[in-house]
Every structure is written in structure tokens, then in C-alpha cells.
C-alpha atoms as a PDB file:
ATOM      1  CA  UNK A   1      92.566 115.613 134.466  1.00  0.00           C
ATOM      2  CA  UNK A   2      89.274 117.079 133.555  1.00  0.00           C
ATOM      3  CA  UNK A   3      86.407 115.035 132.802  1.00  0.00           C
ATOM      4  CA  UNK A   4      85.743 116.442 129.232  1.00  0.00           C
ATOM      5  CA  UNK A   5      89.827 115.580 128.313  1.00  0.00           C
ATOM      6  CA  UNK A   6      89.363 111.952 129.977  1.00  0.00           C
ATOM      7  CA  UNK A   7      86.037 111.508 127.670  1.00  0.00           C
ATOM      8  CA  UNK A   8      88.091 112.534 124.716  1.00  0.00           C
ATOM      9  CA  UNK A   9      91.281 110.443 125.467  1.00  0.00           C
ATOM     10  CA  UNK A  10      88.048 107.315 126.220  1.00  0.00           C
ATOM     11  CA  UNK A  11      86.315 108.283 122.707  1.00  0.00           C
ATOM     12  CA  UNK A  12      90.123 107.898 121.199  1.00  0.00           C
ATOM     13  CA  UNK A  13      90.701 104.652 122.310  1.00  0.00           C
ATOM     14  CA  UNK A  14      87.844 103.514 121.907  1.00  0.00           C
ATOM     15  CA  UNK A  15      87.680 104.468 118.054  1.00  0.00           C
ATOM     16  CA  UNK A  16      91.209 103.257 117.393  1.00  0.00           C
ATOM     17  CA  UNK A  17      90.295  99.824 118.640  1.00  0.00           C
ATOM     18  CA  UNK A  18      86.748  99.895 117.165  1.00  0.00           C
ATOM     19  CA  UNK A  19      86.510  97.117 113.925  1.00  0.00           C
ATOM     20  CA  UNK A  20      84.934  98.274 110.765  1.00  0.00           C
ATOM     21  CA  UNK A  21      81.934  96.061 109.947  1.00  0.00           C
ATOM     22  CA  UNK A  22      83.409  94.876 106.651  1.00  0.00           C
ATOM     23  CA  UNK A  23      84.806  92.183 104.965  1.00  0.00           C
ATOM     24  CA  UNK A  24      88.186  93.648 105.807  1.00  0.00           C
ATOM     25  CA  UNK A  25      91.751  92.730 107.695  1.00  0.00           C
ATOM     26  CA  UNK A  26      91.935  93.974 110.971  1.00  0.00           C
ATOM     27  CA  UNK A  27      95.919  94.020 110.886  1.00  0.00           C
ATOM     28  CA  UNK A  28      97.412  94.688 114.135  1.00  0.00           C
ATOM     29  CA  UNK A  29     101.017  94.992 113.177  1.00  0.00           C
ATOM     30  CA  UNK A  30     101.294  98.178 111.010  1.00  0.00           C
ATOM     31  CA  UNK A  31     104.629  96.510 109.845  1.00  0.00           C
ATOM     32  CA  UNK A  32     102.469  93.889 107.659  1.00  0.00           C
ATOM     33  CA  UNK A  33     100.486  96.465 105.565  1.00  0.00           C
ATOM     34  CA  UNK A  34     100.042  95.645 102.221  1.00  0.00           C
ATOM     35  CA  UNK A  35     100.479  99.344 100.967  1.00  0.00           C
ATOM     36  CA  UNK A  36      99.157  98.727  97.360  1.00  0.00           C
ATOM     37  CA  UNK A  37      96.095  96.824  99.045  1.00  0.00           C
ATOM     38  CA  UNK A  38      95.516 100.204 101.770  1.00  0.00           C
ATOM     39  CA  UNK A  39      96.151 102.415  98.861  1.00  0.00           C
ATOM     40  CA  UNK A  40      92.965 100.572  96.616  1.00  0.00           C
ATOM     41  CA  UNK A  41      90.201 100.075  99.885  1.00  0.00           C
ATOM     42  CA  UNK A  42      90.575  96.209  99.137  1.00  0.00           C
ATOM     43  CA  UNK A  43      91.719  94.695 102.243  1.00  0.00           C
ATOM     44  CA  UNK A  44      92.037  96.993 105.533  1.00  0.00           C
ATOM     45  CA  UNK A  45      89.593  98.345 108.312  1.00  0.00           C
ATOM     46  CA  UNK A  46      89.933 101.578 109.569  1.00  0.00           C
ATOM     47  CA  UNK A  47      91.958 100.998 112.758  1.00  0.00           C
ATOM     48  CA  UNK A  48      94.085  99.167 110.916  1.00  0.00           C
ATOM     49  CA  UNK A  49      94.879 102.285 108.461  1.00  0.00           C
ATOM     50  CA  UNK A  50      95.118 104.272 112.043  1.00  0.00           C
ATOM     51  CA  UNK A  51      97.407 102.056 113.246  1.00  0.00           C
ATOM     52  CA  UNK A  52      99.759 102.425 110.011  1.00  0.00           C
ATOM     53  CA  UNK A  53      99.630 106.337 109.918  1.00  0.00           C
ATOM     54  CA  UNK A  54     100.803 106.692 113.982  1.00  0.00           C
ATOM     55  CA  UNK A  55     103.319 104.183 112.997  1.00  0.00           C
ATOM     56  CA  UNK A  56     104.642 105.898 110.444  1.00  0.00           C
ATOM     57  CA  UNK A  57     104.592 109.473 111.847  1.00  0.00           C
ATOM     58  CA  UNK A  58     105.393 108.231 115.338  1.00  0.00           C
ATOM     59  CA  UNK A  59     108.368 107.994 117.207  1.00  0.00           C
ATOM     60  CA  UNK A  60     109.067 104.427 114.624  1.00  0.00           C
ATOM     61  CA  UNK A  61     108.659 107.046 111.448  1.00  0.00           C
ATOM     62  CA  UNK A  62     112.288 105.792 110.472  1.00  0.00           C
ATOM     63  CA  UNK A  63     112.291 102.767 111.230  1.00  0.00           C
ATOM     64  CA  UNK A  64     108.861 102.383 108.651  1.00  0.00           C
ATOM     65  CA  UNK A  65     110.158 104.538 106.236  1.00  0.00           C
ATOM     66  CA  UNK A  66     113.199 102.946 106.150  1.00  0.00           C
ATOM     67  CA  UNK A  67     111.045  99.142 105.891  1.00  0.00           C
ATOM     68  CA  UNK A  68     108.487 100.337 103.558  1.00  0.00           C
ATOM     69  CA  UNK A  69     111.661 101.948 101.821  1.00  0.00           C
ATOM     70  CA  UNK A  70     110.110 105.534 101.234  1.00  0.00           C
ATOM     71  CA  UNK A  71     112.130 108.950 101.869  1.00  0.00           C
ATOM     72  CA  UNK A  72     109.549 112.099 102.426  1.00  0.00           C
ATOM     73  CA  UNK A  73     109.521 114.716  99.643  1.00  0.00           C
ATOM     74  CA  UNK A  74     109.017 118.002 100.325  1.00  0.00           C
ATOM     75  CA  UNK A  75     105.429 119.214  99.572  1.00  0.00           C
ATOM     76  CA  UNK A  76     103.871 122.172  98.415  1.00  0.00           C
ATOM     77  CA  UNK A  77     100.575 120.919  99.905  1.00  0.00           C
ATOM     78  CA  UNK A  78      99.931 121.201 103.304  1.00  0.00           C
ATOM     79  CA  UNK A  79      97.478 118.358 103.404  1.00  0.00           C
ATOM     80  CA  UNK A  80      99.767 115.941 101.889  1.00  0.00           C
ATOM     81  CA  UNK A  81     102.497 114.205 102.940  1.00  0.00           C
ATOM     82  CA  UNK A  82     104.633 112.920 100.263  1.00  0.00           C
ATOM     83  CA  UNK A  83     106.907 109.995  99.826  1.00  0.00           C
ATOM     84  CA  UNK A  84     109.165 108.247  97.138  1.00  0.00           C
ATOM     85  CA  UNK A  85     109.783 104.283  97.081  1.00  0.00           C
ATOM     86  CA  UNK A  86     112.702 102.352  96.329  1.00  0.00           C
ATOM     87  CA  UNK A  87     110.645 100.047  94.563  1.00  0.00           C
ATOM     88  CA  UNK A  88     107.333 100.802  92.868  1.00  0.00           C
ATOM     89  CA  UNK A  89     103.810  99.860  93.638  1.00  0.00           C
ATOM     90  CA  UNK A  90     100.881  98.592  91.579  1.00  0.00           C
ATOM     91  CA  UNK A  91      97.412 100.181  92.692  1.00  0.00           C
ATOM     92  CA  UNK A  92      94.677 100.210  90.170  1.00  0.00           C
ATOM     93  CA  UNK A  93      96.432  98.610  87.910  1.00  0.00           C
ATOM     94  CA  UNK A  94      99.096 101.305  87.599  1.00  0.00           C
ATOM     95  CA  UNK A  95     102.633 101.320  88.680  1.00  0.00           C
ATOM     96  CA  UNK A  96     104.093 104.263  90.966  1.00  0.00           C
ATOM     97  CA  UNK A  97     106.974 105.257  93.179  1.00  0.00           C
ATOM     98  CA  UNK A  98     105.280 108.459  94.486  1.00  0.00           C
ATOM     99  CA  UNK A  99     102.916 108.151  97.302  1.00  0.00           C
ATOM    100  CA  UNK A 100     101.185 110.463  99.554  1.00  0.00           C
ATOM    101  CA  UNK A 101      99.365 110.975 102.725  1.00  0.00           C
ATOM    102  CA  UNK A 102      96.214 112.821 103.915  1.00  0.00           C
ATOM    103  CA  UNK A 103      94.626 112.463 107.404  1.00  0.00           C
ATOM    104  CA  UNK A 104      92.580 109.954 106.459  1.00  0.00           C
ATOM    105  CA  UNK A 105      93.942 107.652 103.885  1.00  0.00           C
ATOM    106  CA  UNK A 106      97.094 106.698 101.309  1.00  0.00           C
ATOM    107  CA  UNK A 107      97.125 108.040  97.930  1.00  0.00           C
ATOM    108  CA  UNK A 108      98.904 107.005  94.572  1.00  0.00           C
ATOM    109  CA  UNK A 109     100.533 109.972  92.759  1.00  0.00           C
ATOM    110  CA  UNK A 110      99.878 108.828  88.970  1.00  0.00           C
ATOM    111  CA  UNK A 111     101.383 109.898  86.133  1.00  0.00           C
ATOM    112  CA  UNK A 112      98.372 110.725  84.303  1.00  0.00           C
ATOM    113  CA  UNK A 113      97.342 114.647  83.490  1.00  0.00           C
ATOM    114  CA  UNK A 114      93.206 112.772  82.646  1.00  0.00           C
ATOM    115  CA  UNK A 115      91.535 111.622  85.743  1.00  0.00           C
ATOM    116  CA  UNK A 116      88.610 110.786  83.861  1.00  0.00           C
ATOM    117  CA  UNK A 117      89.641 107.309  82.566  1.00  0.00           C
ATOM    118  CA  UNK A 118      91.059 105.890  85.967  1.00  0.00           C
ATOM    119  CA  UNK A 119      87.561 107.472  87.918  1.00  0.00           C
ATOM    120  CA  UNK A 120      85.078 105.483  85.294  1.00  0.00           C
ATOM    121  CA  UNK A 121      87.634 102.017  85.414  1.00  0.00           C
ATOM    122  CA  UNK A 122      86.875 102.613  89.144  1.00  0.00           C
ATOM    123  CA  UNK A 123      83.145 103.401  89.421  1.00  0.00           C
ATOM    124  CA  UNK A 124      84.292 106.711  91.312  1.00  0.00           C
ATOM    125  CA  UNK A 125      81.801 109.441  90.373  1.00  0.00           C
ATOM    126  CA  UNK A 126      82.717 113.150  90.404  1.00  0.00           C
ATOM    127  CA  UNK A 127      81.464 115.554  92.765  1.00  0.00           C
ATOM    128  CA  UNK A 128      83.397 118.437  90.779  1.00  0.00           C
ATOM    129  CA  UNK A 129      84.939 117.729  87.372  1.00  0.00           C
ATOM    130  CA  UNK A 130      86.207 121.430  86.101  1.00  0.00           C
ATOM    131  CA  UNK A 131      89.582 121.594  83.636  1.00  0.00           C
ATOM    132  CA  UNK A 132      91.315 122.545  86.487  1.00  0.00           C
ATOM    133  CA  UNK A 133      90.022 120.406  89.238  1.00  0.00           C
ATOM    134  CA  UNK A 134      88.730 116.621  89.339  1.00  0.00           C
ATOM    135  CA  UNK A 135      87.522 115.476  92.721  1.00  0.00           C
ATOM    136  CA  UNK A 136      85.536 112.056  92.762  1.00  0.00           C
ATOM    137  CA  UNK A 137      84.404 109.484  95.233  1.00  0.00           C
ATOM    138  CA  UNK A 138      83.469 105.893  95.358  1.00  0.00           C
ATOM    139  CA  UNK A 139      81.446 104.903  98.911  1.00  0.00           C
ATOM    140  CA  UNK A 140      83.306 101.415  99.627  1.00  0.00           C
ATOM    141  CA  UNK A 141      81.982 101.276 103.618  1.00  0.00           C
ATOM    142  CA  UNK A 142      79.394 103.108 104.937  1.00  0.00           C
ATOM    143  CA  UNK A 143      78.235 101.780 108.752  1.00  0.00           C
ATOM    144  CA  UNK A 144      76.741 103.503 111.658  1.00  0.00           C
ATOM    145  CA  UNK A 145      76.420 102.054 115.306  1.00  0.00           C
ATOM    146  CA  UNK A 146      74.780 103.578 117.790  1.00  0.00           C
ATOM    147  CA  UNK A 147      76.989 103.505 121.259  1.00  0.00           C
ATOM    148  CA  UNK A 148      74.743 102.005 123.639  1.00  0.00           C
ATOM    149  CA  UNK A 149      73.620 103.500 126.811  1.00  0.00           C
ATOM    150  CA  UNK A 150      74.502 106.831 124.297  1.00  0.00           C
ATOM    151  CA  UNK A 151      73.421 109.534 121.960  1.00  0.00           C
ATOM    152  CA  UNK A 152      76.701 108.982 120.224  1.00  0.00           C
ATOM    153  CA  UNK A 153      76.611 107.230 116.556  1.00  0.00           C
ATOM    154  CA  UNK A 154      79.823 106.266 114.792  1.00  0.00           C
ATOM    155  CA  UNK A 155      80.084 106.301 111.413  1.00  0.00           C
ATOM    156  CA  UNK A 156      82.887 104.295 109.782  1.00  0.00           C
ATOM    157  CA  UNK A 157      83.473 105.505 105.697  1.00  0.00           C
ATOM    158  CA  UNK A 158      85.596 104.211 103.440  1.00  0.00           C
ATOM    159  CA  UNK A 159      85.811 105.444  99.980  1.00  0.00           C
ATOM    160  CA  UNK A 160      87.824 104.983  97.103  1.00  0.00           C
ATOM    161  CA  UNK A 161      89.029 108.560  95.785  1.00  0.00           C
ATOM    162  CA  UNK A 162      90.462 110.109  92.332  1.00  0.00           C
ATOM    163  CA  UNK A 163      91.187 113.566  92.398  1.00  0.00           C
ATOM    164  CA  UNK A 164      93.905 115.912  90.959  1.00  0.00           C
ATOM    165  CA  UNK A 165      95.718 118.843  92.404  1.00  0.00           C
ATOM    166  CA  UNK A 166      97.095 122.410  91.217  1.00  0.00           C
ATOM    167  CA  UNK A 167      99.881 121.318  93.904  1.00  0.00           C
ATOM    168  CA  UNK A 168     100.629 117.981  91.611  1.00  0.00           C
ATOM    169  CA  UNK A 169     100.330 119.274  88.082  1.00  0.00           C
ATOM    170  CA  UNK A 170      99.908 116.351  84.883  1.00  0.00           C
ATOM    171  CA  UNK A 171      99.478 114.277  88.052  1.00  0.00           C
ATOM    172  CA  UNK A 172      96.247 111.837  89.089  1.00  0.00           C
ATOM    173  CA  UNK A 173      95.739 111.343  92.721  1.00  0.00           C
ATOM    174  CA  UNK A 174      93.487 107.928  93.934  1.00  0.00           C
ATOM    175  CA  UNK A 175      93.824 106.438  96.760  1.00  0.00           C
ATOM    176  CA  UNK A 176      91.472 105.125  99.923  1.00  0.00           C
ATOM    177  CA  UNK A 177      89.892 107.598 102.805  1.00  0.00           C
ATOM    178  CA  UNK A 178      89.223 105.518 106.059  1.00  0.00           C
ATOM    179  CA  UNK A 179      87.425 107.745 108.595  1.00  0.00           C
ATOM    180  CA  UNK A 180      85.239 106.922 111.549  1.00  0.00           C
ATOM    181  CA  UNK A 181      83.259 109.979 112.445  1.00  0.00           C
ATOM    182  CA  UNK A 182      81.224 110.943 116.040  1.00  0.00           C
ATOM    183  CA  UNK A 183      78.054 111.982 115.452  1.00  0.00           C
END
């Protein structure tokens, strides 16, 4: 195995058992997620949003699917993936049965064709509000530690998100993005 592919499979470890420095849950067992609490950037770190999303996509996909009661939709977005619940969640206030996935975070598929009133309830500001396209953010986390004995900074994020899509139409996406970046 070649140095630069056991540095990469160190960095990964190393990031997936890293601790956001935030007054958040560091939960362990994916099987104990609160998913209205992931979806609103309330109560989780980032592994612990890691930990969920390999769980789910893993080789134990049906076995959370099938405890989190969801059945995958098909999706006309490649960067989602897309999931109906047997019983509805309440994030932000709203009640839904449609959630999704991107890489980096949960998101609540709304029934509601204005973003505008759930993004200024939340504080999220938008970074491109055009009649076709809402995309806002709300910085929740925002910490950078320097690895010592390194040149490499991490840089955990979590924001809160609204946004809608031409792939979700009358639809309002918001959900939480957990990301820990190498710079």
C-alpha cells in the first residue's frame, strides 16, 4: 500500500472520529439519531451525521431504512437521495414525509412553492434568490484546528440551509450541511 493511499485512509479516520467543537451530541450509535433534530443543526456533530449516512448507505441500508421506516424514491437529481416515511417528521416547525440526502447533510422536502418565509423564520440569508432559484445559508459551526506537528487545518461547518430545486418543483428544501474540510 502506497504511502499517499495509507495517508488518505489515516486523514479518513481520523476525520470520522474527530468531535466538532460545539455544543453538540456526539452519538455513536447511528441507530439513535434524532432525524428531525439532524435535519434542523440542533443537536449533532459532524461525525455523528457521518456515522448516520455510512449507516444508512452501507451494507445495514435496510436494516435503517426499514427502522427509520423510509423507502428510497427515485430521483431526478443526482445529488439527492430521496426517501418517504411511514410516519412524518416535524423540522422547523413543519411536518413532512419526504426527506432527502446530499453528501453532506439531511434535508426536509416542504411543501411550500415560497422559500422566502421559512429562510427569514430561520435567519438563513440568500446567496442567490432569482424566481427560479432560492439558495440560502445560515453558518451554525464554523471551527478550524490546526493539526499539530502539520500544515494541515480542519475546518468543521455546519450550516442550516433553505434552497429550492427545478428537480423538486412547488417544493422548499432546508435542511443541515455538516462538513469537515482539509485545508
Amino acid at each position: 500500500m502506497s504511502f499517499h493511499r495509507k495517508g488518505t485512509l489515516l486523514l479518513a479516520a481520523f476525520l470520522m472520529s474527530t468531535a466538532a467543537a460545539h455544543a453538540a451530541t456526539a452519538e455513536q450509535d447511528p441507530s439513535k439519531i434524532d432525524l428531525a433534530k439532524l435535519i434542523e443543526c440542533t443537536t449533532y456533530d459532524v461525525p455523528s451525521y457521518n456515522n448516520f449516512g455510512m449507516w444508512l448507505t452501507g451494507p445495514e441500508s435496510a436494516t435503517a431504512m426499514k427502522q427509520f421506516g423510509m423507502t428510497e424514491l427515485p430521483s431526478e437529481n443526482p445529488f439527492l437521495r430521496e426517501f418517504q416515511l411511514a410516519a412524518p417528521v416535524s423540522a422547523f416547525g413543519r411536518q413532512t414525509s419526504r426527506i432527502a440526502f446530499a453528501s453532506s447533510g439531511p434535508l426536509a422536502v416542504l411543501d411550500e412553492p415560497d422559500p422566502h418565509p421559512l429562510a427569514k423564520a430561520l435567519g438563513v440569508t440568500a446567496a442567490v434568490d432569482q424566481p427560479n432559484k432560492f439558495l440560502g445559508a445560515k453558518e451554525i459551526l464554523s471551527n478550524k484546528e490546526q493539526l499539530e506537528n502539520s500544515d494541515t487545518v480542519l475546518h468543521t461547518l455546519i450550516t442550516l440551509n433553505v434552497s429550492t430545486d427545478d428537480s423538486h418543483p412547488g417544493k422548499t428544501l432546508a435542511g443541515c450541511s455538516y462538513s469537515i474540510e482539509v485545508q
